[in-house]
N, C-alpha and C. Protein backbone atom coordinates (compact mmCIF):
# COMPACT_ATOMS: atom_id res chain seq x y z
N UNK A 1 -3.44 43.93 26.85
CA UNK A 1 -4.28 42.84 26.41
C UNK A 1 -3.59 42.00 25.34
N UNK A 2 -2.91 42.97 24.30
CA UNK A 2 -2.32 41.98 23.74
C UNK A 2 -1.13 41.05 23.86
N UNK A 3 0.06 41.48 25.02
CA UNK A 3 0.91 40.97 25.72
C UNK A 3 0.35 39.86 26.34
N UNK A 4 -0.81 39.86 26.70
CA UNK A 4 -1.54 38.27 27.61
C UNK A 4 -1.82 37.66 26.35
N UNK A 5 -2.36 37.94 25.62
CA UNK A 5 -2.49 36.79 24.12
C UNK A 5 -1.68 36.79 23.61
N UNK A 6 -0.23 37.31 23.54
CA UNK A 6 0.78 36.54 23.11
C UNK A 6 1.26 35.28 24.56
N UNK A 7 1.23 36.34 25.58
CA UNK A 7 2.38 35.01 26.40
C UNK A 7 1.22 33.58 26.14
N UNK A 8 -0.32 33.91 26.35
CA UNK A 8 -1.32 32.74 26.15
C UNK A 8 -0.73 31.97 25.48
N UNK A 9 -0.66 32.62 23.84
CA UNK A 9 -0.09 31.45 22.50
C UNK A 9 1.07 30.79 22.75
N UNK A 10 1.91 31.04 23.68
CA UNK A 10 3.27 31.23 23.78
C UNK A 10 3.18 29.78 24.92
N UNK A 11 2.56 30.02 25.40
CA UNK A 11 2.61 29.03 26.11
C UNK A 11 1.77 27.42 26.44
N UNK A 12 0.50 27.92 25.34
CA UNK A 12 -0.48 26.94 24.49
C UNK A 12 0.85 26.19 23.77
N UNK A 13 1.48 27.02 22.78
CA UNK A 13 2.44 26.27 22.27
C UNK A 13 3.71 25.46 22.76
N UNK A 14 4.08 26.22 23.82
CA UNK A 14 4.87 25.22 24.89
C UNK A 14 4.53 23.65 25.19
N UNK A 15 2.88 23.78 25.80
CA UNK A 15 2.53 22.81 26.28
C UNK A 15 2.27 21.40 24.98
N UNK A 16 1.98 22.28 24.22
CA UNK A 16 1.98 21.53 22.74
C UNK A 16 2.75 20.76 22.73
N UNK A 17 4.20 21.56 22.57
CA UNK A 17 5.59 21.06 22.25
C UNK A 17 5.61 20.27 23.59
N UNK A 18 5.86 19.90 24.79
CA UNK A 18 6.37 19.32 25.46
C UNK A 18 5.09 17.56 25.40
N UNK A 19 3.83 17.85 25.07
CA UNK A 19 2.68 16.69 24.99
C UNK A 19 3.51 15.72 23.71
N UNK A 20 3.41 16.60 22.80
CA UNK A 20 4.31 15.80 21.41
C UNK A 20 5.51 15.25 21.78
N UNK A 21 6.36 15.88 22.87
CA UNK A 21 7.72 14.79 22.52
C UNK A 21 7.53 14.30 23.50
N UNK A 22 6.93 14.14 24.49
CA UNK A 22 6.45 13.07 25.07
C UNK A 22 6.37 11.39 24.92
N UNK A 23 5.18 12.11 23.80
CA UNK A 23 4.87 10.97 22.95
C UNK A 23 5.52 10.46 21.65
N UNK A 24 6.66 11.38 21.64
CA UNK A 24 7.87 11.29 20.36
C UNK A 24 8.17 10.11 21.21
N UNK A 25 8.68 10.00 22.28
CA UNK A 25 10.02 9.85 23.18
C UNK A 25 8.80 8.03 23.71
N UNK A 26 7.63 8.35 23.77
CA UNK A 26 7.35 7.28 24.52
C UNK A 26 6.95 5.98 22.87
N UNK A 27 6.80 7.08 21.91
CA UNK A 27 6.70 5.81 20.55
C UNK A 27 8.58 5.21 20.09
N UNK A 28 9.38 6.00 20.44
CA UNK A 28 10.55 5.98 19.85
C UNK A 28 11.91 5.32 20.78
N UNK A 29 11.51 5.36 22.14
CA UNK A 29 12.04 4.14 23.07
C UNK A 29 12.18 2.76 22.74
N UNK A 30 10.68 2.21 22.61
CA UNK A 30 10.72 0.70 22.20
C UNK A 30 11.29 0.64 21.42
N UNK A 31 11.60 0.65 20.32
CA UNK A 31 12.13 0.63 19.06
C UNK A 31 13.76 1.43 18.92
N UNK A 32 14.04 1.78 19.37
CA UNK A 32 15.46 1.97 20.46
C UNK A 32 15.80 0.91 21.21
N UNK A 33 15.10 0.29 22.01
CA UNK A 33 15.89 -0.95 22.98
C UNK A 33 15.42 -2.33 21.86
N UNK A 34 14.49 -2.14 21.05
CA UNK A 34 14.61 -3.38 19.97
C UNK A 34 16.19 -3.37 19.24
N UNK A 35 16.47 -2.32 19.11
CA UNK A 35 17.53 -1.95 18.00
C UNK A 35 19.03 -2.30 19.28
N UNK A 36 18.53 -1.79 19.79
CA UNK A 36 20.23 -2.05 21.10
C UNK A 36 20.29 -3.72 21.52
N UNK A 37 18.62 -4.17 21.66
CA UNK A 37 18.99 -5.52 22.07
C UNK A 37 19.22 -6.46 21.47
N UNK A 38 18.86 -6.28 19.99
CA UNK A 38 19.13 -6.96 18.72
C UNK A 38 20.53 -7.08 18.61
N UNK A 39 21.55 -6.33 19.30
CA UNK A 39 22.71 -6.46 19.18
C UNK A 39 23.49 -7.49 20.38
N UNK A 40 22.65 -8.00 21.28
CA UNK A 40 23.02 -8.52 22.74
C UNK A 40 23.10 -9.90 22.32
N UNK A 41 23.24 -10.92 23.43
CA UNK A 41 23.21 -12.20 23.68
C UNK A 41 22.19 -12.14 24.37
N UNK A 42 21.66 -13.80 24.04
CA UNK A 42 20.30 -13.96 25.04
C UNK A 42 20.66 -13.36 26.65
N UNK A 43 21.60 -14.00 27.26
CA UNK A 43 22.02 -13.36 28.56
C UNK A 43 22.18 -12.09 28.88
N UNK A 44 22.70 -11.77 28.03
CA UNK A 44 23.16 -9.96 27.92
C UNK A 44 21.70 -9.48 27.78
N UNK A 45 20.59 -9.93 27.42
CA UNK A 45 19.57 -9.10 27.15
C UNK A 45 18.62 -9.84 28.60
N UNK A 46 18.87 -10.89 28.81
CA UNK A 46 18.01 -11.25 30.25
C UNK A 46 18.62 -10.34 31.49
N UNK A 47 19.38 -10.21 31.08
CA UNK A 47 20.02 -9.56 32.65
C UNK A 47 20.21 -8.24 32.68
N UNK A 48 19.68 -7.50 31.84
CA UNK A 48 19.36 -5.92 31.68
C UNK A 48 19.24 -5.74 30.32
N UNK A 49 17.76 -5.47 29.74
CA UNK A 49 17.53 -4.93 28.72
C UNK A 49 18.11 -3.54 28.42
N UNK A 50 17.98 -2.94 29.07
CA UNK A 50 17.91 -1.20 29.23
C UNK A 50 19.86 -0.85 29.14
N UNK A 51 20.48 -1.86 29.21
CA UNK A 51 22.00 -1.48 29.40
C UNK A 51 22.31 -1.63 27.69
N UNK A 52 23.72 -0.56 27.40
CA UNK A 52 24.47 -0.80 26.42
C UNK A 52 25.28 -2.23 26.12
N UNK A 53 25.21 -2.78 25.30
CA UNK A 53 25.94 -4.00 25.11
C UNK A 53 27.56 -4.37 25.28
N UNK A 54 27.80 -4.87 25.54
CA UNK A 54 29.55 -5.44 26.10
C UNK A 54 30.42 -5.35 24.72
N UNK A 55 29.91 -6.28 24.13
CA UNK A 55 30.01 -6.62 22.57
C UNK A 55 29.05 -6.82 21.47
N UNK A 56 29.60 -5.71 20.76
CA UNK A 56 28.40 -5.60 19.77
C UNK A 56 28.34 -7.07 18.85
N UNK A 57 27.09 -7.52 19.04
CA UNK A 57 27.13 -9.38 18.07
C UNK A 57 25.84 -8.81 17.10
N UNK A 58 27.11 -9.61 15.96
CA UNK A 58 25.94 -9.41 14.04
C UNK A 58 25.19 -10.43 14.51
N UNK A 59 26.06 -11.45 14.85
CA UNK A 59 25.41 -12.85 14.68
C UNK A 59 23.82 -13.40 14.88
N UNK A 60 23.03 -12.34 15.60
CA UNK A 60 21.82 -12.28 15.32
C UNK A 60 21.13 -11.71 14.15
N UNK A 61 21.73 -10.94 13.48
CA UNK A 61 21.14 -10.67 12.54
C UNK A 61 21.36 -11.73 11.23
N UNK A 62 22.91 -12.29 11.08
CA UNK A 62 23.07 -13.21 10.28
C UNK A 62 22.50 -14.39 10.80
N UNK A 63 21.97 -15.00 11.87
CA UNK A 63 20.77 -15.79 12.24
C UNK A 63 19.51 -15.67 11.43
N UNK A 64 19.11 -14.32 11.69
CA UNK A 64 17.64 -14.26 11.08
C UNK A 64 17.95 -13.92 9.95
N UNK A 65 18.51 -13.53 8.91
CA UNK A 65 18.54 -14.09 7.48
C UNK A 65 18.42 -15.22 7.03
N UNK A 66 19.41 -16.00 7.91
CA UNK A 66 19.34 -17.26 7.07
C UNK A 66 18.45 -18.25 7.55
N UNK A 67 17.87 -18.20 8.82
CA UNK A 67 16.98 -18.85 9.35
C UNK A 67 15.62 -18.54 8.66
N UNK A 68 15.45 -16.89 8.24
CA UNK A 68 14.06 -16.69 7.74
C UNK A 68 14.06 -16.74 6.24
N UNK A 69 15.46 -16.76 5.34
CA UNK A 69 16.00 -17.28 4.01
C UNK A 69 15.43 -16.15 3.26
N UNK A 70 15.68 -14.94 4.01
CA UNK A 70 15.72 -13.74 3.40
C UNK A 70 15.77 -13.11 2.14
N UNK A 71 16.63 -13.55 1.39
CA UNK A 71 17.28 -13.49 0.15
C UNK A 71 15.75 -13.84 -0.58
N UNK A 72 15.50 -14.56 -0.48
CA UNK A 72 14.35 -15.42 -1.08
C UNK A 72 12.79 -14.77 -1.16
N UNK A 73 12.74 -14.83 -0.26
CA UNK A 73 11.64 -13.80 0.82
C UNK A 73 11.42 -12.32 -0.15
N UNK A 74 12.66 -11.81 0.10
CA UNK A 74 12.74 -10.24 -0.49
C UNK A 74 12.50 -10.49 -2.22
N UNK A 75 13.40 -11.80 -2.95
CA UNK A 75 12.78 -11.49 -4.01
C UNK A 75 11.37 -11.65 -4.66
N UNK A 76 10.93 -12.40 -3.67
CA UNK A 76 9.35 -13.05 -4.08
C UNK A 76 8.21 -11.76 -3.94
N UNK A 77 8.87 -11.39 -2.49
CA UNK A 77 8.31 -9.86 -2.11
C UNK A 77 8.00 -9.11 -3.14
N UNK A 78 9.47 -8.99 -4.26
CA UNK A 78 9.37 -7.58 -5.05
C UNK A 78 8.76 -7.68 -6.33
N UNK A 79 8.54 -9.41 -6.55
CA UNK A 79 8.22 -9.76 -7.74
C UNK A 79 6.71 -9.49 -8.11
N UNK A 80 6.26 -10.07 -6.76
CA UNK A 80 4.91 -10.05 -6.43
C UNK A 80 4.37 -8.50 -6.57
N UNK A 81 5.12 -7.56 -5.91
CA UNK A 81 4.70 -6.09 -5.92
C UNK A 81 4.98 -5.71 -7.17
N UNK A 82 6.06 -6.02 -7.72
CA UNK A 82 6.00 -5.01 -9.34
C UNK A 82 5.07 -6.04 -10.63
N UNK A 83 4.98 -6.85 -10.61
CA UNK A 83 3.69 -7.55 -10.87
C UNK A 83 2.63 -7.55 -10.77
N UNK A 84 2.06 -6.93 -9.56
CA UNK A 84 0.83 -6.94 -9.25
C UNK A 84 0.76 -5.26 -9.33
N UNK A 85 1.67 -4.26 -9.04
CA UNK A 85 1.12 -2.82 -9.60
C UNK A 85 1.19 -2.71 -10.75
N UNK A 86 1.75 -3.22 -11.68
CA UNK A 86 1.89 -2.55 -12.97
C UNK A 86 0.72 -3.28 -13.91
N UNK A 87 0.55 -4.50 -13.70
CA UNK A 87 -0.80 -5.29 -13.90
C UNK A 87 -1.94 -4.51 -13.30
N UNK A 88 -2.08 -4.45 -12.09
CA UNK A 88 -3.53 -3.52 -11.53
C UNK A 88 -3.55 -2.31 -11.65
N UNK A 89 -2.46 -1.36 -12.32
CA UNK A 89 -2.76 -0.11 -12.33
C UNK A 89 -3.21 0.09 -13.52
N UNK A 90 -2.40 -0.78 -14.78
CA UNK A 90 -3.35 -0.97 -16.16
C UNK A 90 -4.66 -1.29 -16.39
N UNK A 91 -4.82 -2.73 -15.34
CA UNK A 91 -6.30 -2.75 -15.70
C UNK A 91 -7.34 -1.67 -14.96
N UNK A 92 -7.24 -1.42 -13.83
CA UNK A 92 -7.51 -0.32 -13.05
C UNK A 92 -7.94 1.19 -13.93
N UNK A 93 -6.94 1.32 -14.85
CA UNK A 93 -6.99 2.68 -15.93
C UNK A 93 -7.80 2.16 -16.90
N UNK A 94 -7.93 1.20 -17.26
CA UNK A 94 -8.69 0.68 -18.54
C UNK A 94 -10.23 0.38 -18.24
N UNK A 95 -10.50 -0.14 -16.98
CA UNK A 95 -11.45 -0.24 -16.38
C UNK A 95 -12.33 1.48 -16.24
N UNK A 96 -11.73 2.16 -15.72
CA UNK A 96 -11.95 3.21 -15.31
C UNK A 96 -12.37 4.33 -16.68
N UNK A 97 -11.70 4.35 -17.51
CA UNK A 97 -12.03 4.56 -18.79
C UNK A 97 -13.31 4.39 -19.86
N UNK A 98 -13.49 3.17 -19.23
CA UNK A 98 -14.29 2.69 -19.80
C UNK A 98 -15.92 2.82 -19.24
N UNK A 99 -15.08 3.05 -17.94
CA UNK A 99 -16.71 3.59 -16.88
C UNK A 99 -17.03 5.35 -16.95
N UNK A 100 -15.73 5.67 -17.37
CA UNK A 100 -15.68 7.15 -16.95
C UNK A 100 -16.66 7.75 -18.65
N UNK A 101 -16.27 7.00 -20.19
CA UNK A 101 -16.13 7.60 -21.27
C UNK A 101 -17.76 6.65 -21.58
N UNK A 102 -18.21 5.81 -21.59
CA UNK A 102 -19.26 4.99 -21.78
C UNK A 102 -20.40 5.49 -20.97
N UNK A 103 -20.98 5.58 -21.91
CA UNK A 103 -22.75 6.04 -20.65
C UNK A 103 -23.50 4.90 -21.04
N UNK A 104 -23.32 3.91 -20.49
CA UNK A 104 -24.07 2.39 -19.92
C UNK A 104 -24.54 2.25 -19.18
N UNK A 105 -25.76 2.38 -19.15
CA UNK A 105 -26.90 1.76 -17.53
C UNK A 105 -25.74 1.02 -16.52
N UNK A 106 -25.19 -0.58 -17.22
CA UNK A 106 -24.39 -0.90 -16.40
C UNK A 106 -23.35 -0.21 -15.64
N UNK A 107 -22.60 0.53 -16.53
CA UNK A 107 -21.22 1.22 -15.64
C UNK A 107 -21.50 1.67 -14.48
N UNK A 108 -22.63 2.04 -14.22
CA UNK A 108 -23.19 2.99 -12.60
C UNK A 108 -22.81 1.20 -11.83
N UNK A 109 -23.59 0.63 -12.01
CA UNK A 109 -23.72 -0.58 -11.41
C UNK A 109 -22.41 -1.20 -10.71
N UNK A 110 -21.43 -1.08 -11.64
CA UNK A 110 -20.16 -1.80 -12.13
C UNK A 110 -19.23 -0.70 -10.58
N UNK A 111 -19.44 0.31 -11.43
CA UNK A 111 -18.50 1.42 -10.23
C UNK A 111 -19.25 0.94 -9.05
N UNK A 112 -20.36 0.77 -8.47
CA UNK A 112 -20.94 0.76 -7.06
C UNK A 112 -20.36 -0.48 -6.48
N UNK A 113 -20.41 -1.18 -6.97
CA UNK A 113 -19.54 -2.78 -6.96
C UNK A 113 -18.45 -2.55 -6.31
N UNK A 114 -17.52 -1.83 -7.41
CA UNK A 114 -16.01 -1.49 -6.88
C UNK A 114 -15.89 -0.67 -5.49
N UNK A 115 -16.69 0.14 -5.23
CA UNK A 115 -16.67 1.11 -4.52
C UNK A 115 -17.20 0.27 -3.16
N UNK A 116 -17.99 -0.75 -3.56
CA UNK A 116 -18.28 -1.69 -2.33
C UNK A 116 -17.12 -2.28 -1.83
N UNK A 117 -16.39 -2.79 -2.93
CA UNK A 117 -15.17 -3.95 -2.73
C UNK A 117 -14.04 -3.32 -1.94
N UNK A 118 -14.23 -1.94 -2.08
CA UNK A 118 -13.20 -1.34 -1.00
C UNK A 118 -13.57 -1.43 0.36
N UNK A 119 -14.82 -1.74 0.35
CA UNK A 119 -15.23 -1.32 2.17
C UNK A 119 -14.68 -2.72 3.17
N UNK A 120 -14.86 -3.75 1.75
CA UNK A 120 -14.87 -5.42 3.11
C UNK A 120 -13.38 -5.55 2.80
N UNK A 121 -12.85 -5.58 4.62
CA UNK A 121 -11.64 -6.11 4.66
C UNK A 121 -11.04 -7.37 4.37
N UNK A 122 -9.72 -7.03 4.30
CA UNK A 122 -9.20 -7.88 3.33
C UNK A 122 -9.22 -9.54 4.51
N UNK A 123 -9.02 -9.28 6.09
CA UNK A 123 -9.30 -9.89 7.06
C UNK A 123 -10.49 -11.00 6.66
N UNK A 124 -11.85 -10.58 5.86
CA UNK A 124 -13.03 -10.80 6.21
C UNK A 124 -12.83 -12.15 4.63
N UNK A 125 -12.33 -11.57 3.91
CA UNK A 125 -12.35 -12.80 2.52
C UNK A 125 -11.21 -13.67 2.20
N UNK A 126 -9.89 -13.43 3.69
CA UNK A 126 -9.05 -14.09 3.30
C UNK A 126 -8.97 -15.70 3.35
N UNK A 127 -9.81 -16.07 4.48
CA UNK A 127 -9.62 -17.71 4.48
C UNK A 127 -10.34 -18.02 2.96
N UNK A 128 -11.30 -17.90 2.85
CA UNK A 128 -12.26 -18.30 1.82
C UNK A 128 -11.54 -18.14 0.75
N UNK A 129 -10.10 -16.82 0.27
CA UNK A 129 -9.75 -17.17 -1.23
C UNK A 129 -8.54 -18.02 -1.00
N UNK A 130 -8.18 -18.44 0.18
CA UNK A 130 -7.07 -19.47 0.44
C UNK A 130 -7.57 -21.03 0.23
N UNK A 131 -8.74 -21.01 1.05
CA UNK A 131 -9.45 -22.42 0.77
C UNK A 131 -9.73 -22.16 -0.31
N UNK A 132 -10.49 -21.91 -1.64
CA UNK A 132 -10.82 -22.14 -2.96
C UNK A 132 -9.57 -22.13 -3.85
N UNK A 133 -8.35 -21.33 -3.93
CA UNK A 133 -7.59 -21.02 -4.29
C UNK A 133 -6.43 -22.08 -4.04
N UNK A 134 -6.25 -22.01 -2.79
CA UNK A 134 -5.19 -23.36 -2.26
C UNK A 134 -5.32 -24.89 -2.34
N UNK A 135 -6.77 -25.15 -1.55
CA UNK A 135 -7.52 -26.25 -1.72
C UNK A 135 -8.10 -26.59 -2.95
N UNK A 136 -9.28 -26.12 -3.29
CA UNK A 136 -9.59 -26.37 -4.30
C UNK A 136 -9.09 -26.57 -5.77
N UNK A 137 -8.36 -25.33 -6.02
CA UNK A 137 -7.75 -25.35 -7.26
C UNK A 137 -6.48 -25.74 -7.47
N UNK A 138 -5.66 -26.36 -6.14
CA UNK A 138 -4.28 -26.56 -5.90
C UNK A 138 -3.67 -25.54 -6.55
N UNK A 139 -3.45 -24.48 -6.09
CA UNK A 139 -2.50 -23.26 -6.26
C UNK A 139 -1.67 -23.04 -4.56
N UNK A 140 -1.78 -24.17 -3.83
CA UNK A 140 -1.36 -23.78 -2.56
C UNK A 140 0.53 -23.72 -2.91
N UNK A 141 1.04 -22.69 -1.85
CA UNK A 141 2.44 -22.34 -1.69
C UNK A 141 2.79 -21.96 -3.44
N UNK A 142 2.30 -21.45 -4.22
CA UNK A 142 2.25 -20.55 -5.17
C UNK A 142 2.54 -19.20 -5.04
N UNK A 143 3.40 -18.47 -6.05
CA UNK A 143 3.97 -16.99 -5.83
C UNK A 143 2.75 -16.56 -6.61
N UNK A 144 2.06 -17.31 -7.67
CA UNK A 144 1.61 -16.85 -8.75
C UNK A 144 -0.26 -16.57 -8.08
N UNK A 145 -0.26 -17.24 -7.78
CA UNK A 145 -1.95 -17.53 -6.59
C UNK A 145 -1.37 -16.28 -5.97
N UNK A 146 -0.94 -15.75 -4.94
CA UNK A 146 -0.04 -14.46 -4.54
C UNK A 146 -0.61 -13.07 -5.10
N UNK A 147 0.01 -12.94 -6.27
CA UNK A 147 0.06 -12.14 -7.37
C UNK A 147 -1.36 -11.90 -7.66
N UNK A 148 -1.99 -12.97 -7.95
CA UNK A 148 -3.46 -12.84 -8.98
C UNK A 148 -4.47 -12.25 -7.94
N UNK A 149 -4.34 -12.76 -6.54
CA UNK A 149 -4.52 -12.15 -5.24
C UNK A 149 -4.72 -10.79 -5.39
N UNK A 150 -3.12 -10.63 -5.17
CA UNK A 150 -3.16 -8.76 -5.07
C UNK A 150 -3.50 -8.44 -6.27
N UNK A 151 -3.23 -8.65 -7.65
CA UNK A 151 -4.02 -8.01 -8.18
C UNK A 151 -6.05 -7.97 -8.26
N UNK A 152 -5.74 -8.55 -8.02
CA UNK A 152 -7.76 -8.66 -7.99
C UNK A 152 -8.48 -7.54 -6.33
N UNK A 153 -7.43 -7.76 -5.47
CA UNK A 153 -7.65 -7.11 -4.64
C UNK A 153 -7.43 -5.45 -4.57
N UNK A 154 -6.27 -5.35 -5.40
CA UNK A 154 -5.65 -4.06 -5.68
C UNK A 154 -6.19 -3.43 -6.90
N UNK A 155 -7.49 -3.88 -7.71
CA UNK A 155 -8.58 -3.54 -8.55
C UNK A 155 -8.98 -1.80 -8.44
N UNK A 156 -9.96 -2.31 -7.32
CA UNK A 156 -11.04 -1.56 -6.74
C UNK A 156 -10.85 0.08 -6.68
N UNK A 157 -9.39 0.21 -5.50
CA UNK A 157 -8.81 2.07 -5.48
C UNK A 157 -8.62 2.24 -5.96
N UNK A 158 -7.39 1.91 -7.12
CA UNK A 158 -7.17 2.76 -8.42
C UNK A 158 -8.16 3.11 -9.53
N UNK A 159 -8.99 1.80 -9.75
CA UNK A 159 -10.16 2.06 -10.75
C UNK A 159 -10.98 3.41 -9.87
N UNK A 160 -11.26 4.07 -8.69
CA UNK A 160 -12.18 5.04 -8.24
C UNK A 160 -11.24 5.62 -8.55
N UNK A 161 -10.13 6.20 -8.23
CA UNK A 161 -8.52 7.39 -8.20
C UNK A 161 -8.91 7.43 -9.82
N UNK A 162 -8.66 6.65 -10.42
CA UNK A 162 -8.71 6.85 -12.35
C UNK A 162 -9.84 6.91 -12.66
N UNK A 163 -10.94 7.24 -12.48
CA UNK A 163 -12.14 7.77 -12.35
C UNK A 163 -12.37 9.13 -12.54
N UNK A 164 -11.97 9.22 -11.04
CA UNK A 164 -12.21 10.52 -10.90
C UNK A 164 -11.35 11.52 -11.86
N UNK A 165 -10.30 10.68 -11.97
CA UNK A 165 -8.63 11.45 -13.12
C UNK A 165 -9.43 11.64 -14.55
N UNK A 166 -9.76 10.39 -14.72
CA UNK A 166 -10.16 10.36 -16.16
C UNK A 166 -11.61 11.51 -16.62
N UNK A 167 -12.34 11.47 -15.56
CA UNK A 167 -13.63 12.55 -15.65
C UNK A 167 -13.29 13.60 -15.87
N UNK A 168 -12.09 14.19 -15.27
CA UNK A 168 -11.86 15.76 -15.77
C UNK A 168 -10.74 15.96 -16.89
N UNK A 169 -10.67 14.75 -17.97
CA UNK A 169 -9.98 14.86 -18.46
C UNK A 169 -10.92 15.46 -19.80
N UNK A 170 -10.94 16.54 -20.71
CA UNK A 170 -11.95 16.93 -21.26
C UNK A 170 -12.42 15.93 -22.96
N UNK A 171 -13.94 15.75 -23.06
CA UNK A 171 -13.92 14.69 -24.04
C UNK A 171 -13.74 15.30 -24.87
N UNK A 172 -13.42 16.19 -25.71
CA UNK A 172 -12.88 16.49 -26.80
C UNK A 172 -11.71 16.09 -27.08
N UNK A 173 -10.93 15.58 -26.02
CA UNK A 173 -9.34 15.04 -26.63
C UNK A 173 -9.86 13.74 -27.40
N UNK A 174 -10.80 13.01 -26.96
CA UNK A 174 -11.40 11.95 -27.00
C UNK A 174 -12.02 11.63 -28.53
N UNK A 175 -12.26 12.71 -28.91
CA UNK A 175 -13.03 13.35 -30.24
C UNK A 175 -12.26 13.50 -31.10
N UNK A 176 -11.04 14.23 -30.75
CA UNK A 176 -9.77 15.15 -31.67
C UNK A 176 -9.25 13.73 -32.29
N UNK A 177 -9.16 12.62 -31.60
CA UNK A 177 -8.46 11.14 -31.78
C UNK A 177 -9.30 10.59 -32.89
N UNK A 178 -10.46 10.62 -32.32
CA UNK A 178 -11.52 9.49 -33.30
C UNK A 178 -11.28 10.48 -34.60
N UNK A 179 -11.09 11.91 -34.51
CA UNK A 179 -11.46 12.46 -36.01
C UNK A 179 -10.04 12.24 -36.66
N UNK A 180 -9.18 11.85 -35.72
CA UNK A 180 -7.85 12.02 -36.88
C UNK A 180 -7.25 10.08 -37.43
N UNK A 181 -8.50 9.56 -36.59
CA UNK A 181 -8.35 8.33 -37.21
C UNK A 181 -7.90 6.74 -35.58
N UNK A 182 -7.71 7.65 -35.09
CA UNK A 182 -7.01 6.67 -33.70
C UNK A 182 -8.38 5.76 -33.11
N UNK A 183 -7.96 4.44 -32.89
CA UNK A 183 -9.38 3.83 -32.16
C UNK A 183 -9.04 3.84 -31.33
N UNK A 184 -10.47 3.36 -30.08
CA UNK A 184 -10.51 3.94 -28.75
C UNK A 184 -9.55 2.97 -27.76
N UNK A 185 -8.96 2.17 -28.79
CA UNK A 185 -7.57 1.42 -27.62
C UNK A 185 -6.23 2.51 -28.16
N UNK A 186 -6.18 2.73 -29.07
CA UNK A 186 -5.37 3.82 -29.37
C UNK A 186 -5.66 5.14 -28.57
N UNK A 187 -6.39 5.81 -28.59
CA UNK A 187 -6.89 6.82 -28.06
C UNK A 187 -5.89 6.81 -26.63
N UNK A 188 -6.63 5.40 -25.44
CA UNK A 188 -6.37 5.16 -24.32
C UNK A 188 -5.39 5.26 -23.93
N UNK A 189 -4.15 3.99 -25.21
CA UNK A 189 -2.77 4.14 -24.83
C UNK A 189 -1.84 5.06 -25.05
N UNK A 190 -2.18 6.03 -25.92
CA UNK A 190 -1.73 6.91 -26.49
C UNK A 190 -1.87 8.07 -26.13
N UNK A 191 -3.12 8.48 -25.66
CA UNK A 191 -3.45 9.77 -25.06
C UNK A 191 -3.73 9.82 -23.82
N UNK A 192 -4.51 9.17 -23.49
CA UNK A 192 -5.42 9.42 -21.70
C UNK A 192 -4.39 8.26 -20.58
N UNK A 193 -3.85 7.26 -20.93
CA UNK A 193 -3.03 6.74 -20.20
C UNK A 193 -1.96 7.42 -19.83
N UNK A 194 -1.41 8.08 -20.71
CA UNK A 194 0.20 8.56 -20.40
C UNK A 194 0.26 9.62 -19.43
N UNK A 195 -1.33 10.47 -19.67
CA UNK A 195 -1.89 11.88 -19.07
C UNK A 195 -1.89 11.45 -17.72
């Protein structure tokens, strides 16, 4: 009996293994003949995708750099991202702090808000902060309209994540500060931020 429940597992797991690379093999193809044909000529790629290339040509790739002005692109990219996390993860912690350490009728209110703002996609409010934002306020083709974007958008998760962080952080550290003289922006930057 127990020889049949091993070969069973033995072969549950077989079938496992052969379903998965299957589907290894059927996600990891396309993206294999993207990568081989990226190296072709238009002709070379009309007249058999699926073949190895004659001659390997950059020249598509130095096409789409400079055609899509790459250089440019990537730095706006990174500016925008380390700008907008290090901005929203501060206010995000400070926010959160302030909901987590304050017992205010409002703060319940305030968190339900946030916790809403995560649900509507970003799909559903994007024309509307382009038209007010672009149109209206002329911030159109702006890095900085961009930025203020993601950060306002990138609010919401971290303030719940630093929430929940900050709740089990115990209030007596909170206490130990106020008695040795630290105010509660001291406290924050000094103690519960760094934590």
């Amino acid at each position: 009996m127990k020889g049949y429940a091993k070969n069973k597992g033995k072969t549950s797991s077989a079938v496992v293994f052969l379903i998965v690379l299957c589907l290894a093999i059927l996600f990891v193809v396309p993206f294999f003949l993207v990568i081989l044909n990226s190296f072709k000529t238009s002709s070379d790629f009309a007249a058999n995708p699926f073949s190895f290339p004659d001659i390997v040509m950059l020249g598509n790739y130095i096409k789409a750099f400079q055609t899509m002005n790459f250089a440019n692109s990537f730095k706006n990219s990174l500016l925008i991202c380390v700008v907008a996390t290090v901005v929203s993860a501060t206010l995000s912690a400070m926010n959160a702090y302030v909901l987590s350490r304050k017992k205010w009728k409002i703060n319940r209110m305030i968190f339900m808000i946030l916790v809403a703002a995560m649900v509507i996609p970003f799909q559903v409010i994007m024309i509307p902060l382009v038209k007010i934002y672009g149109n209206m306020l002329g911030f159109a083709n702006n890095i900085w309209m961009v930025t203020y974007i993601d950060i306002g958008l990138n609010i919401p998760f971290p303030t719940f994540l630093y929430c929940g962080f900050i709740g089990g952080i115990p209030e007596e550290l909170d206490e130990a500060a106020l008695i040795d003289g630290a105010s509660p922006e001291k406290t924050f930057f000094q103690i519960i931020f760094p934590l």
